[in-house]
Protein backbone atom coordinates (compact mmCIF):
# COMPACT_ATOMS: atom_id res chain seq x y z
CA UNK A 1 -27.64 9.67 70.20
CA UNK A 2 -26.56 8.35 67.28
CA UNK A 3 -25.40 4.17 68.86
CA UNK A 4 -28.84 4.51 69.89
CA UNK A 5 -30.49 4.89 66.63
CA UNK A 6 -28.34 2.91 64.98
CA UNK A 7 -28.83 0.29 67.98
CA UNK A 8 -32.92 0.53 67.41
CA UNK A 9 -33.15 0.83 64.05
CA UNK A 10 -30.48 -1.70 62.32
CA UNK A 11 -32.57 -4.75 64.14
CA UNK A 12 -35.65 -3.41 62.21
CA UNK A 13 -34.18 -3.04 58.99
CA UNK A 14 -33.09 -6.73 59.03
CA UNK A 15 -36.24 -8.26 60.31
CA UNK A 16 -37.84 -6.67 57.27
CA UNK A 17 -35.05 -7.89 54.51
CA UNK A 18 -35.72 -11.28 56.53
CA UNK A 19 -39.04 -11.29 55.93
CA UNK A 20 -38.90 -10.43 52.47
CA UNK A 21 -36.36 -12.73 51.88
CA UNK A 22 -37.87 -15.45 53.46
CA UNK A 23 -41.43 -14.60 51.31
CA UNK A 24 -39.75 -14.45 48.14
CA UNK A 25 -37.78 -17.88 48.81
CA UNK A 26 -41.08 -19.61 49.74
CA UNK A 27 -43.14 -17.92 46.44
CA UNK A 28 -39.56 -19.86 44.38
CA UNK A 29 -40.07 -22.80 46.03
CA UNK A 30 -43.91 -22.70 45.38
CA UNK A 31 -43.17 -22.81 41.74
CA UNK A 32 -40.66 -25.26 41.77
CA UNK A 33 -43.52 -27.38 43.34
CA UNK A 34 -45.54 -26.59 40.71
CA UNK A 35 -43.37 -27.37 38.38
CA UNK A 36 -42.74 -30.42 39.07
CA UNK A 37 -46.33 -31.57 40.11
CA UNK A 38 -47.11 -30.88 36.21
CA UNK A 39 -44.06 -33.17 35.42
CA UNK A 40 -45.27 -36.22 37.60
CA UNK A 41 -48.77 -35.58 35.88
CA UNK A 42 -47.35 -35.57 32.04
CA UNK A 43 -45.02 -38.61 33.02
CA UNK A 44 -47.82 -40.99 34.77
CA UNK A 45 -48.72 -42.50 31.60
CA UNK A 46 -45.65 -42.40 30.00
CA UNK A 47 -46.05 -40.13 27.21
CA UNK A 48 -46.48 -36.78 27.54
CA UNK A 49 -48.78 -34.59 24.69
CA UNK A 50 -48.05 -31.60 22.80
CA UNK A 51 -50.56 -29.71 25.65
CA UNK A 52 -48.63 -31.17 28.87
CA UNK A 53 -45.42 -30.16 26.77
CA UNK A 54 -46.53 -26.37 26.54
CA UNK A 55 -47.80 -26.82 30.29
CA UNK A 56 -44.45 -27.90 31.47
CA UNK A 57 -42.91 -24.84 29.31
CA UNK A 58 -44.55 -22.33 30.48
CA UNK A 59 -43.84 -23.31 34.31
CA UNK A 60 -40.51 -23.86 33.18
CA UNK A 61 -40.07 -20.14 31.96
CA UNK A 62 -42.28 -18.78 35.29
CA UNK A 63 -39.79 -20.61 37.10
CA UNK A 64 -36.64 -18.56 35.60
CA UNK A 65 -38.46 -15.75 34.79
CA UNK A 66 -38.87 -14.97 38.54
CA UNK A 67 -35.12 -14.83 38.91
């Protein structure tokens, strides 16, 4: 009774850490790519202003902060 509860069950529970796991890698990599699309935009003109700084900061934190 109990191999075949255990045998049932333990798939399930995996495919639903999997999926989480795989969700909460893709949201990280989403704001990685943010991150560093607001990085090519402050460095295309080769200066990068005091409102493109705090841009860049706060993705920077967002990035870590998700940790």
């Amino acid at each position: 009774m109990i191999d075949t509860l255990l045998t049932y069950t333990s798939p399930i529970i995996g495919g639903v850490v999997g999926i989480y796991s795989y969700y909460a890698f893709k949201r990280r990599l989403h704001m990685v790519r943010q991150f560093i699309d607001t990085l090519d935009d402050a460095l295309y003109d080769d200066r990068i202003s005091e409102d493109e700084f705090r841009s860049l900061w706060s993705r920077f934190k967002a990035m870590f902060s998700s940790i």
